[in-house]
N, C-alpha and C. Protein backbone atom coordinates (compact mmCIF):
# COMPACT_ATOMS: atom_id res chain seq x y z
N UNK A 1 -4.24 -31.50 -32.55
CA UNK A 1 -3.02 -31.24 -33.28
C UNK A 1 -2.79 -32.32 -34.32
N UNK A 2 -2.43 -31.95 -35.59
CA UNK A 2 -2.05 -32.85 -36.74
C UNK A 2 -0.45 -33.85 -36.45
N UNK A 3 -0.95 -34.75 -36.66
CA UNK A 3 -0.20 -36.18 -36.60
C UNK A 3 0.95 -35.93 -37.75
N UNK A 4 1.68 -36.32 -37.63
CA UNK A 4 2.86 -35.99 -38.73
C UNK A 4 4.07 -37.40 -38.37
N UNK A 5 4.34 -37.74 -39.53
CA UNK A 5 5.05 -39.04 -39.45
C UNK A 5 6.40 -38.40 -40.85
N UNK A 6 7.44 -39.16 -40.32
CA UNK A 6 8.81 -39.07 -40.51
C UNK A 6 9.21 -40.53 -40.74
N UNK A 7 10.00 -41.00 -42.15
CA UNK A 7 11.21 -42.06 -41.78
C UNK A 7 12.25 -41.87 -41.72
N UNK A 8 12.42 -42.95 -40.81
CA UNK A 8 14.48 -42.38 -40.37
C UNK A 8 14.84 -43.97 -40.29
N UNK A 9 16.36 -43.86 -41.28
CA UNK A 9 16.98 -44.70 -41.27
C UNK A 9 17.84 -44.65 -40.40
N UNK A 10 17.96 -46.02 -40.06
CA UNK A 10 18.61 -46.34 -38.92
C UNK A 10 20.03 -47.57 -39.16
N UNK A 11 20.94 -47.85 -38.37
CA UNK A 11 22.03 -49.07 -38.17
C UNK A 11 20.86 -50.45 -38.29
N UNK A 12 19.99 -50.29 -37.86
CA UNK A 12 18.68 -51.12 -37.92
C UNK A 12 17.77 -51.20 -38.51
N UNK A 13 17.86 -50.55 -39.59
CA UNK A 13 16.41 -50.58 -40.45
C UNK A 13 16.20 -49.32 -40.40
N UNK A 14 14.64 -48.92 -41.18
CA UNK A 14 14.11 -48.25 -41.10
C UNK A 14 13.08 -47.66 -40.12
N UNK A 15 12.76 -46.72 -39.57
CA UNK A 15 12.40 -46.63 -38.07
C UNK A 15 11.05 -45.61 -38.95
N UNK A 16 9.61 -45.83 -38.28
CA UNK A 16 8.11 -45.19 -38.35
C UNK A 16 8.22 -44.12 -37.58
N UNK A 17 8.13 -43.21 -37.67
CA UNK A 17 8.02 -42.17 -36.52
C UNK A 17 6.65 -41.32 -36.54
N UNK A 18 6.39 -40.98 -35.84
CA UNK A 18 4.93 -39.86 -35.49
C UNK A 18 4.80 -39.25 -34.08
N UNK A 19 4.81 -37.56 -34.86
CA UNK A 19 4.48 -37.13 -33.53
C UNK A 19 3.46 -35.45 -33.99
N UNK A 20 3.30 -34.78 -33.26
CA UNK A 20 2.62 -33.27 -33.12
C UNK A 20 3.82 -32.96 -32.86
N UNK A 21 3.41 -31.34 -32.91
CA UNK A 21 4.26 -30.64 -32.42
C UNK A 21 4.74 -30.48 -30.44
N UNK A 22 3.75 -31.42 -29.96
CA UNK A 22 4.38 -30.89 -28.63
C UNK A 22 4.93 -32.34 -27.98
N UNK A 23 4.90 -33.14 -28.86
CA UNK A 23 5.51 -34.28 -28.55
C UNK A 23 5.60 -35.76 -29.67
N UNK A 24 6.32 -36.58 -28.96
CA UNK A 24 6.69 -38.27 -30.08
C UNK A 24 5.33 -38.99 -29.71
N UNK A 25 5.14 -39.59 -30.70
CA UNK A 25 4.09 -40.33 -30.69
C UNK A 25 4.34 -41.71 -30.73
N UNK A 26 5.00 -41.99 -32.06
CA UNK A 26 5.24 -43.25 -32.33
C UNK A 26 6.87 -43.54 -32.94
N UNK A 27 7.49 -44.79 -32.40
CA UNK A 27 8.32 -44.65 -33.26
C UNK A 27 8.38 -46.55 -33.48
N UNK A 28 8.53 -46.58 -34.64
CA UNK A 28 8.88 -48.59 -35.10
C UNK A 28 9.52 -48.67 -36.14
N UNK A 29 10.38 -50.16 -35.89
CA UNK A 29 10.74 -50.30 -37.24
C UNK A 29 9.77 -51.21 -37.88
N UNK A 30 9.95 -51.15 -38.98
CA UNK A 30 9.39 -50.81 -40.57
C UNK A 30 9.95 -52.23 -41.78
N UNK A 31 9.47 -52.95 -41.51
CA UNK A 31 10.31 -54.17 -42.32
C UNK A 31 10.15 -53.99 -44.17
N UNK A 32 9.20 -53.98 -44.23
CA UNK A 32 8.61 -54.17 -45.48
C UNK A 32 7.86 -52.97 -45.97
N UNK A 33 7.47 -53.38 -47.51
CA UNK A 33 6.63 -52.21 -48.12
C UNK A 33 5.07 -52.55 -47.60
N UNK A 34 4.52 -54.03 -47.12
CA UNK A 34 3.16 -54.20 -46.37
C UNK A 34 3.09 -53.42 -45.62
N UNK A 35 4.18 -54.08 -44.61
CA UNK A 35 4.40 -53.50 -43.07
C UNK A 35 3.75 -51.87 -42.99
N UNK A 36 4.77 -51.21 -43.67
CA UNK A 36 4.37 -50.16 -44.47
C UNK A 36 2.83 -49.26 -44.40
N UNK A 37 2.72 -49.66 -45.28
CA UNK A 37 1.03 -49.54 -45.89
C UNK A 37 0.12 -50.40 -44.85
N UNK A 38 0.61 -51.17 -44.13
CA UNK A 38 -0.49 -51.62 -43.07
C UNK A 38 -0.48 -50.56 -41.38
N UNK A 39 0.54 -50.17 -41.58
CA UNK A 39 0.35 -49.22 -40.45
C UNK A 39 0.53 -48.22 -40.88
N UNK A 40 0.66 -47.21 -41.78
CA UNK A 40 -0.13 -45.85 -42.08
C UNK A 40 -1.55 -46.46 -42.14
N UNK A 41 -2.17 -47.34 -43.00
CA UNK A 41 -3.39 -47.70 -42.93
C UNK A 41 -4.32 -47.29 -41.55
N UNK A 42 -3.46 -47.66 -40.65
CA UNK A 42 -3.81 -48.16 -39.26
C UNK A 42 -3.92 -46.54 -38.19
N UNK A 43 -2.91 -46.28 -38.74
CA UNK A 43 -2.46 -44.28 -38.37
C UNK A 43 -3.51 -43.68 -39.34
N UNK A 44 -3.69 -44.28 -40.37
CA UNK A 44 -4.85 -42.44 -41.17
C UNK A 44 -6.11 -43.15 -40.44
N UNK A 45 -6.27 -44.33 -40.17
CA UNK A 45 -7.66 -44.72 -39.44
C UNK A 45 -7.90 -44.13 -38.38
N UNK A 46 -7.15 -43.93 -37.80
CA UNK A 46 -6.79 -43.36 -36.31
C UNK A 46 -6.94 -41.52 -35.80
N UNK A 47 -6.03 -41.22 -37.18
CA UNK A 47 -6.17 -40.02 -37.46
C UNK A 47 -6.25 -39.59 -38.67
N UNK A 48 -7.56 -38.97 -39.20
CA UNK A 48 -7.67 -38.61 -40.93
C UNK A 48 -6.91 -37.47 -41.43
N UNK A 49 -6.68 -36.83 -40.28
CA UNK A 49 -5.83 -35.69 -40.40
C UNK A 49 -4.48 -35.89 -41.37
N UNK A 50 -3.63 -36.80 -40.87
CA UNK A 50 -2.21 -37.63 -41.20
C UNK A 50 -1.48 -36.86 -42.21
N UNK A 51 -0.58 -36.22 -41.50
CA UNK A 51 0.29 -35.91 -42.82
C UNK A 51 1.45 -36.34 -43.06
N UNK A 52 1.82 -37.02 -44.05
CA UNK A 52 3.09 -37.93 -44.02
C UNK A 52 4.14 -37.48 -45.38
N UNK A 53 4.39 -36.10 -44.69
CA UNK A 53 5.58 -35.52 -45.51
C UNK A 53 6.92 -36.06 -45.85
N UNK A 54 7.00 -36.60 -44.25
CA UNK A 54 8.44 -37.10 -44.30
C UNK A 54 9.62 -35.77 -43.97
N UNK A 55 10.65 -35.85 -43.51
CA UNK A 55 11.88 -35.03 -43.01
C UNK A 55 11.28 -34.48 -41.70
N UNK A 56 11.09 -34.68 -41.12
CA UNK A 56 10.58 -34.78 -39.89
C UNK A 56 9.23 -33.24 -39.78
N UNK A 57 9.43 -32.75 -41.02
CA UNK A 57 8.15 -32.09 -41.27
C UNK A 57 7.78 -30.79 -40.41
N UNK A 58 9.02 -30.48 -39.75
CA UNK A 58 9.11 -28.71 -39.13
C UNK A 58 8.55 -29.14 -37.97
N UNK A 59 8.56 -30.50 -37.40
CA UNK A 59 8.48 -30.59 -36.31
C UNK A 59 9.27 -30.96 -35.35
N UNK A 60 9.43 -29.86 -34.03
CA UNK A 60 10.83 -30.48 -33.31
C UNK A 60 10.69 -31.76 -32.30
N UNK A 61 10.14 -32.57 -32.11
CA UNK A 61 10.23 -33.38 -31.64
C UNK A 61 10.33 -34.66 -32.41
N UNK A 62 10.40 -34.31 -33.60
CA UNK A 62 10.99 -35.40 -34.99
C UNK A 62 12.56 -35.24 -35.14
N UNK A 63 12.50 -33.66 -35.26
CA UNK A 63 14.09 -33.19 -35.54
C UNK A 63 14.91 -33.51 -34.42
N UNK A 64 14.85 -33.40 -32.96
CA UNK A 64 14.94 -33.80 -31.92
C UNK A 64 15.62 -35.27 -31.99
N UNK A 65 14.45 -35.96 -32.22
CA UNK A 65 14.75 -37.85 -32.64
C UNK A 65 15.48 -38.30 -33.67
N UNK A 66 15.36 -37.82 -34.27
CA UNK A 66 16.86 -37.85 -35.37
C UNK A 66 18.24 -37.14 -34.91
N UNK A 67 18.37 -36.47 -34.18
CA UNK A 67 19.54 -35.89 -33.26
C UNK A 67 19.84 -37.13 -32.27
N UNK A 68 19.10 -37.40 -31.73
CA UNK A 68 19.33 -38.30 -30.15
C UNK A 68 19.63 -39.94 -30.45
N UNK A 69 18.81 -40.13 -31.71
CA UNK A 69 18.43 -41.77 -32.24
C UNK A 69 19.92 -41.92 -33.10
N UNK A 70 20.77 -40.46 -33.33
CA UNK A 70 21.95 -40.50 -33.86
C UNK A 70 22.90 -40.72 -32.54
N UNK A 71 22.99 -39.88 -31.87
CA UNK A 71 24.10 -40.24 -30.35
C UNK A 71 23.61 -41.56 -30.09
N UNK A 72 22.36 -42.11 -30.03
CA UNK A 72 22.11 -42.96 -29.21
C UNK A 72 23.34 -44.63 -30.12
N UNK A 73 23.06 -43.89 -30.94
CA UNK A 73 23.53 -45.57 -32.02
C UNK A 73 24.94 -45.09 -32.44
N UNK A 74 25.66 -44.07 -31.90
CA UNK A 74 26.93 -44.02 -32.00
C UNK A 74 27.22 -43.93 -30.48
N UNK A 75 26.75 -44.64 -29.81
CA UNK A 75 27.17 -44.93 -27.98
C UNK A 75 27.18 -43.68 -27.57
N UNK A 76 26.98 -42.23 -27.96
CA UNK A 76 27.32 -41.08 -27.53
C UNK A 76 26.02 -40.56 -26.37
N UNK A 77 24.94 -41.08 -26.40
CA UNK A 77 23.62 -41.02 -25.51
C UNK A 77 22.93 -42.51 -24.81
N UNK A 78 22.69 -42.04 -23.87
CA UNK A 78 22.47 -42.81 -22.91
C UNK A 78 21.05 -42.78 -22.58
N UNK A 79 20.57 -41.74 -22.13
CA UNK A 79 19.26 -41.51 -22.12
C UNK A 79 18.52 -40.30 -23.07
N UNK A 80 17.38 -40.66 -23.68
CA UNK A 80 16.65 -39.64 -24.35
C UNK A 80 15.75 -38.46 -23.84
N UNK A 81 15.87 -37.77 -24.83
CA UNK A 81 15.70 -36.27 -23.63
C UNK A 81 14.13 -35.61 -24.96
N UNK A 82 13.29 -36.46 -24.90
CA UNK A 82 12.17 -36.25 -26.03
C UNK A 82 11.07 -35.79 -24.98
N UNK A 83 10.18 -34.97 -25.59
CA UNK A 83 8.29 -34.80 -25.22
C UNK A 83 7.84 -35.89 -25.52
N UNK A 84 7.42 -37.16 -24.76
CA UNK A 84 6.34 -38.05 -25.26
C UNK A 84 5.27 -38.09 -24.90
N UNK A 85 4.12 -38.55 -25.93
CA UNK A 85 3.01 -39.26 -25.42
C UNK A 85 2.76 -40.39 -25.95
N UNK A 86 2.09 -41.45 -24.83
CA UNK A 86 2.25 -42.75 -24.98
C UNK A 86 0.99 -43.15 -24.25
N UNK A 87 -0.48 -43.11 -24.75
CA UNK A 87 -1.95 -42.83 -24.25
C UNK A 87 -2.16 -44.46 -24.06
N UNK A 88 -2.36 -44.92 -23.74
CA UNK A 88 -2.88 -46.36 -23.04
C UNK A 88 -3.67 -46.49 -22.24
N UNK A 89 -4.16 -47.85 -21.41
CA UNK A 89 -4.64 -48.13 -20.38
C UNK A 89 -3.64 -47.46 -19.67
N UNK A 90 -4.51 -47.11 -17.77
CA UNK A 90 -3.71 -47.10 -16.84
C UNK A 90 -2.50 -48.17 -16.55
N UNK A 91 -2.76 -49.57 -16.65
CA UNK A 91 -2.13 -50.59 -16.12
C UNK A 91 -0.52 -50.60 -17.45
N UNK A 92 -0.68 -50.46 -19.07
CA UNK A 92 0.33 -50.03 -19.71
C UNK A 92 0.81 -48.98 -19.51
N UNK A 93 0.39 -47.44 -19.44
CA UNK A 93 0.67 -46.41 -19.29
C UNK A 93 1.78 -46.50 -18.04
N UNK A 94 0.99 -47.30 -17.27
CA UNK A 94 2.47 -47.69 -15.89
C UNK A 94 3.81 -48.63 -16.32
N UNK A 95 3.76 -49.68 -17.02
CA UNK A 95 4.70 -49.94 -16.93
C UNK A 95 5.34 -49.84 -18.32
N UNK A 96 5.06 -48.51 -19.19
CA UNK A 96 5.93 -47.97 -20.11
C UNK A 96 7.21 -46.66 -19.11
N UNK A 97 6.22 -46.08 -18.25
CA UNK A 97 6.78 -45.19 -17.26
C UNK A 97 7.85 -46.09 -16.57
N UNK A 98 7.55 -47.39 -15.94
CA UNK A 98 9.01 -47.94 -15.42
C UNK A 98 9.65 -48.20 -16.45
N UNK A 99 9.27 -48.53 -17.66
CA UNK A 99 10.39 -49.17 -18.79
C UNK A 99 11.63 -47.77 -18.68
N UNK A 100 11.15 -46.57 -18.55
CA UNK A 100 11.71 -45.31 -18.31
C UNK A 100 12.59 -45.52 -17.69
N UNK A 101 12.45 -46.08 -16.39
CA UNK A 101 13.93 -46.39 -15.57
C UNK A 101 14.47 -47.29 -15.23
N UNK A 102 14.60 -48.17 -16.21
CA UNK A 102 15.45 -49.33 -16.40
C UNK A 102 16.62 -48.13 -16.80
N UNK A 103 18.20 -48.41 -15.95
CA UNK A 103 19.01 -47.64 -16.88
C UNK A 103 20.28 -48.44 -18.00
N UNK A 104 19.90 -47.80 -18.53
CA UNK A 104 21.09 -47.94 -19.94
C UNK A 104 22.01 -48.68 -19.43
N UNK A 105 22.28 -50.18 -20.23
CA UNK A 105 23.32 -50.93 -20.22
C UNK A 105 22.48 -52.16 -19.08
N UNK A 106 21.46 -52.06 -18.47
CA UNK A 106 21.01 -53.31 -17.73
C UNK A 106 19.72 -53.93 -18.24
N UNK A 107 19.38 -54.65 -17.28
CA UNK A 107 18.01 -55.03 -18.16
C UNK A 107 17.40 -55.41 -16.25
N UNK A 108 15.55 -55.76 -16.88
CA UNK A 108 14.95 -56.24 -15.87
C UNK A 108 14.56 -57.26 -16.65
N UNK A 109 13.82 -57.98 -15.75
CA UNK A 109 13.00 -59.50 -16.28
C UNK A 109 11.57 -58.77 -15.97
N UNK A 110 10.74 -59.38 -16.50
CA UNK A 110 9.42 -59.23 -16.64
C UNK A 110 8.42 -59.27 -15.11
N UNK A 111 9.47 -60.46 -14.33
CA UNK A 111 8.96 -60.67 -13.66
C UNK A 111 8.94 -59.30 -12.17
N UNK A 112 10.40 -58.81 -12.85
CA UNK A 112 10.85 -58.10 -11.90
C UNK A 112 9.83 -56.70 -12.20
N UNK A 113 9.62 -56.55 -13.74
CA UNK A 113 8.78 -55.36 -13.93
C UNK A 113 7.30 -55.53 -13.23
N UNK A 114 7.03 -56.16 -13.22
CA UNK A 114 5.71 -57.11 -12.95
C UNK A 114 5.42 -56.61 -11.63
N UNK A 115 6.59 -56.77 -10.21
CA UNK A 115 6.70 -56.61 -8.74
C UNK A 115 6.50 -54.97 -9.01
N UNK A 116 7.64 -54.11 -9.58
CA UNK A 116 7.45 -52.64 -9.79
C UNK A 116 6.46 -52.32 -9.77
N UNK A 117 5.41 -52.63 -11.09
CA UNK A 117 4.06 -52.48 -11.56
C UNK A 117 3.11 -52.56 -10.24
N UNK A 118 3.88 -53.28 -8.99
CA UNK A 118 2.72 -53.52 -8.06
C UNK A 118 2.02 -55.04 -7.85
N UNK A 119 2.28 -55.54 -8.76
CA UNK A 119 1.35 -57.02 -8.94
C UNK A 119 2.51 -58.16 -9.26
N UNK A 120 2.99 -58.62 -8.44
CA UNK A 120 4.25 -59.57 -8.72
C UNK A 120 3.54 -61.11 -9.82
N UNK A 121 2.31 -61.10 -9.75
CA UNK A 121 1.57 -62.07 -10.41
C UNK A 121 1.55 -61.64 -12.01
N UNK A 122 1.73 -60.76 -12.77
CA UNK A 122 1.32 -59.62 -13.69
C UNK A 122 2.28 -60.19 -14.76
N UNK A 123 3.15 -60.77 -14.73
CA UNK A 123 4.52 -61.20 -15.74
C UNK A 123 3.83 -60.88 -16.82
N UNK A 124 2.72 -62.08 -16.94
CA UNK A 124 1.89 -61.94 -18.55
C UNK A 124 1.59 -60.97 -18.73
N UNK A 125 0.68 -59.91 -18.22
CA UNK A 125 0.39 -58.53 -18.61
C UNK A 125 1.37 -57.70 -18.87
N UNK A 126 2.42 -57.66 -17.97
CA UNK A 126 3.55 -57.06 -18.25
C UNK A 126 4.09 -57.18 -19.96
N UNK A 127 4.16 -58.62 -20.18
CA UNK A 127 5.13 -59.06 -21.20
C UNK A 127 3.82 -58.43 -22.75
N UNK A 128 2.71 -58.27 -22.02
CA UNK A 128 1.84 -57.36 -23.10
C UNK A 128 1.85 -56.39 -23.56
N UNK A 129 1.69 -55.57 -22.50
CA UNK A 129 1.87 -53.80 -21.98
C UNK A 129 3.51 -53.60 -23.05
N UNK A 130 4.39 -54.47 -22.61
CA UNK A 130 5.70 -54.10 -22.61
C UNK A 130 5.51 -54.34 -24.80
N UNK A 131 5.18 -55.47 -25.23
CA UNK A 131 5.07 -55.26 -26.36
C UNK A 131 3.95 -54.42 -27.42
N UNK A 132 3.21 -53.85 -26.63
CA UNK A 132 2.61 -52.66 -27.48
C UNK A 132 3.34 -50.82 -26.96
N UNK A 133 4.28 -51.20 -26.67
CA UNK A 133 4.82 -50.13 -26.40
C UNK A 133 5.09 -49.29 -27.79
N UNK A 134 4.20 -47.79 -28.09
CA UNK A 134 4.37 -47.49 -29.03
C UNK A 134 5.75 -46.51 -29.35
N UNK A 135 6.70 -46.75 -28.49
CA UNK A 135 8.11 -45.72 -28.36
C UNK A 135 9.12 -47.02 -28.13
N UNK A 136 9.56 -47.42 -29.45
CA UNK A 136 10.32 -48.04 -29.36
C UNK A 136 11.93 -47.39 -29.52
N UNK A 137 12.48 -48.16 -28.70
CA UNK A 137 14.40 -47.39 -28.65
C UNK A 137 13.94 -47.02 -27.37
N UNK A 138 13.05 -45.64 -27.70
CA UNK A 138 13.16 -44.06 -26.76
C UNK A 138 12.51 -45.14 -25.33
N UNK A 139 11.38 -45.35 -25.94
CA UNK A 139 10.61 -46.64 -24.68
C UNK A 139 11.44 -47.45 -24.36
N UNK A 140 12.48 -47.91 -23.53
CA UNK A 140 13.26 -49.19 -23.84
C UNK A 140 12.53 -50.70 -23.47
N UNK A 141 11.82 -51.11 -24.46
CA UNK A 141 11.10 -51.84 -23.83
C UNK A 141 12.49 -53.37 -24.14
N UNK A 142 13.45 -53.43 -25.03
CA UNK A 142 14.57 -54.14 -25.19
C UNK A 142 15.02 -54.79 -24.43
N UNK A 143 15.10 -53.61 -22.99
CA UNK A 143 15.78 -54.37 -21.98
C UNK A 143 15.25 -55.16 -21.09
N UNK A 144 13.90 -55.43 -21.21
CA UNK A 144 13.29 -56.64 -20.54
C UNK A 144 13.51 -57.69 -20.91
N UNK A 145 14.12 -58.91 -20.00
CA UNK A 145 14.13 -59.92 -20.43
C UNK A 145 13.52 -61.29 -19.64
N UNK A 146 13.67 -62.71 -20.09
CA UNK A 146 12.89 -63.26 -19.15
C UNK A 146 13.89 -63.50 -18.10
N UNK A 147 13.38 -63.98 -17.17
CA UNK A 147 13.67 -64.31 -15.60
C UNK A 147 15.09 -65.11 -15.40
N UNK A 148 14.91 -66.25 -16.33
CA UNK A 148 15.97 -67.38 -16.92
C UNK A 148 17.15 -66.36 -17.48
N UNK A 149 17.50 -65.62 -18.05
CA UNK A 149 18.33 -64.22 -18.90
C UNK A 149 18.01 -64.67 -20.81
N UNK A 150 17.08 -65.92 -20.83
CA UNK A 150 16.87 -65.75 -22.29
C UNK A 150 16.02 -64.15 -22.79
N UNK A 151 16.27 -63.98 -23.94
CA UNK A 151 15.60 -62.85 -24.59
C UNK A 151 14.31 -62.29 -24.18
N UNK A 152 13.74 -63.58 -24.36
CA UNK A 152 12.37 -63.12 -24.47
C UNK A 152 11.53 -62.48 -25.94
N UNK A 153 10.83 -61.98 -26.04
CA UNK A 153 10.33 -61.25 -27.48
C UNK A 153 10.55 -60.05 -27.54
N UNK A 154 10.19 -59.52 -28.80
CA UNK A 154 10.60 -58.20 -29.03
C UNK A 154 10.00 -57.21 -30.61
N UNK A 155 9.21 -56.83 -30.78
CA UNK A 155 8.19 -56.41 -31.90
C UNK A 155 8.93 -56.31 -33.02
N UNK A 156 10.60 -55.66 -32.63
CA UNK A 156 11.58 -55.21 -34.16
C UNK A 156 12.05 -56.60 -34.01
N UNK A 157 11.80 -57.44 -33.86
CA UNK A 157 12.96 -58.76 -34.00
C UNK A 157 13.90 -59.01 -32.52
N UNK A 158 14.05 -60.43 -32.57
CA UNK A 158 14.82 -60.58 -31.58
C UNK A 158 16.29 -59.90 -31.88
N UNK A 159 17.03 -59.92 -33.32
CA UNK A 159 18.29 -59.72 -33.71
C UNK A 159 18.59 -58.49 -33.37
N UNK A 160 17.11 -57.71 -33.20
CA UNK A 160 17.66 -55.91 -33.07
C UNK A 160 17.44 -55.77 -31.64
N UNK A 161 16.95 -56.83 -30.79
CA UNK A 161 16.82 -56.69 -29.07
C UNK A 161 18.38 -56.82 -28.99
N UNK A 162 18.67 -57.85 -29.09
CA UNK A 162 20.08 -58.27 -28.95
C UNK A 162 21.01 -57.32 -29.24
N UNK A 163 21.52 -56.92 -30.73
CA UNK A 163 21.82 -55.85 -30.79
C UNK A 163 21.94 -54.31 -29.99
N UNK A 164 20.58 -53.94 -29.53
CA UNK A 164 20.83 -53.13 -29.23
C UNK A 164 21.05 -52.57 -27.31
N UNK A 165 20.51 -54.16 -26.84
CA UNK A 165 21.36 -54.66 -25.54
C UNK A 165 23.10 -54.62 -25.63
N UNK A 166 23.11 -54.97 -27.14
CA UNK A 166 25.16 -55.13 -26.83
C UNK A 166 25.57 -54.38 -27.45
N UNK A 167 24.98 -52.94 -27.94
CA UNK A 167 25.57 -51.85 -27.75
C UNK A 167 25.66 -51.32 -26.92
N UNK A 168 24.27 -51.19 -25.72
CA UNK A 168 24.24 -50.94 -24.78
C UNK A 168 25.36 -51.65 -23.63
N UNK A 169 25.44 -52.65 -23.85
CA UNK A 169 26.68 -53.10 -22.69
C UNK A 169 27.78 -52.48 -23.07
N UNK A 170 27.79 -52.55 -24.46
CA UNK A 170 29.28 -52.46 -24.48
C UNK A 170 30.00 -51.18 -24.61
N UNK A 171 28.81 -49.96 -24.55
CA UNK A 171 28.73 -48.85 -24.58
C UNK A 171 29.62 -48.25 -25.99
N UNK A 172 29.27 -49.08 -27.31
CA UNK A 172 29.74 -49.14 -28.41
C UNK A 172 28.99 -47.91 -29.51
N UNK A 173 29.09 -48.96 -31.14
CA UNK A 173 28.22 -48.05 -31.69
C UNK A 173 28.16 -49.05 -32.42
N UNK A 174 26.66 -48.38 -33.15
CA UNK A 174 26.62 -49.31 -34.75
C UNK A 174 26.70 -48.58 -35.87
N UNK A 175 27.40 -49.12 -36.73
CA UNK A 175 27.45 -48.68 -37.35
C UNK A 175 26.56 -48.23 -38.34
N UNK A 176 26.89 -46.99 -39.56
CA UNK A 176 25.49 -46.36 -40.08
C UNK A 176 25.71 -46.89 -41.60
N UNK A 177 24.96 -47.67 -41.93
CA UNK A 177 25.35 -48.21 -42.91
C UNK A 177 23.92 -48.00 -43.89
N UNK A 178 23.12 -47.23 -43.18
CA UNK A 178 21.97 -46.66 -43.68
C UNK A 178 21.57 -45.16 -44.10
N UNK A 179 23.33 -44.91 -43.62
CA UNK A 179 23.47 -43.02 -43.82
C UNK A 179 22.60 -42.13 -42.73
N UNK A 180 21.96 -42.94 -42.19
CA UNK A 180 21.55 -41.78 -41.15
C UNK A 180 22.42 -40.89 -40.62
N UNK A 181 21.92 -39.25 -40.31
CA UNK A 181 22.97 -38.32 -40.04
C UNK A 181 22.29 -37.48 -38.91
N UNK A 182 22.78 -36.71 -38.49
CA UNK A 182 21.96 -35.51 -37.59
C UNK A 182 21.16 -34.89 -38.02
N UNK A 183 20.83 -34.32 -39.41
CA UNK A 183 20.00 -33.60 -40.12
C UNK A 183 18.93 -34.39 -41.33
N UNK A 184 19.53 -35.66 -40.91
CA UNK A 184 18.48 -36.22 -41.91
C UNK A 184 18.25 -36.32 -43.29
């Protein structure tokens, strides 16, 4: 199935998206015009197919994410209700699935994901797995933090972990100052 990528602006930037039709593939934010051009680069390598129409491209699991990535950032959603695929090793593939049930508004520590995962020794792998997570938001990989309650890292920036932990606590919103809408 053909790869199809969407941007959606976000309270946060600009957000990468890719998916088929029977599910999300990818979603990141997007800093720059490199950034940019270094990961489509990285996506048509991947797949030559690539079609990068943009408007989520008559596919519903784009149109979908622009519906939910809207409740989600006006506090109105809690959990995402998307088709994903998220192809990895076994050992990531597992602990993107627990990132799944961390619920909304808490967080785990690494270490704690680490015990889940099975291997209480694993922190480091964990804190790997957890940053190539290619479903960011929908993945919550955010709410991991370290053991101590500092941050820890985070691929969109620490400012948008934070952020979007204290919307999550505060069961708030952010504001759209990027015009994102339901329809895109």
């Amino acid at each position: 199935m053909k790869l199809r990528i969407d941007w959606i602006e976000s309270p946060l930037g600009i957000l990468l998206a890719a998916a088929t039709p029977a599910a999300l593939h990818l979603l990141e934010f997007i800093d720059d015009e490199d950034m940019r051009n270094t990961r489509l680069d990285a996506l048509r390598a991947r797949h030559p197919d690539l079609q990068a129409e943009g408007e989520h491209c008559g596919y519903e699991p784009l149109a979908q994410l622009r519906v939910q990535l809207t409740e989600y950032f006006r506090g109105e959603r809690q959990a995402f209700d998307l088709p994903l695929a998220y192809p990895g090793t076994a050992f990531q593939e597992k602990v993107w699935a627990l990132l799944l049930q961390i619920p909304y508004g808490d967080t785990w520590s690494y270490q704690e994901l680490a015990v889940r995962a099975g291997n209480f020794r694993a922190s480091r792998a964990v804190g790997t797995a957890n940053g190539m997570n290619p479903i960011s938001i929908v993945i919550p990989c955010h709410r991991v933090i370290n053991a101590n309650g500092a941050l820890g890292g985070y691929g969109g920036g620490l400012w948008r972990k934070r952020l979007l932990l204290d919307l999550e606590r505060r069961q708030g919103h952010l504001k759209f100052e990027h015009g994102m809408n339901e329809t895109g």
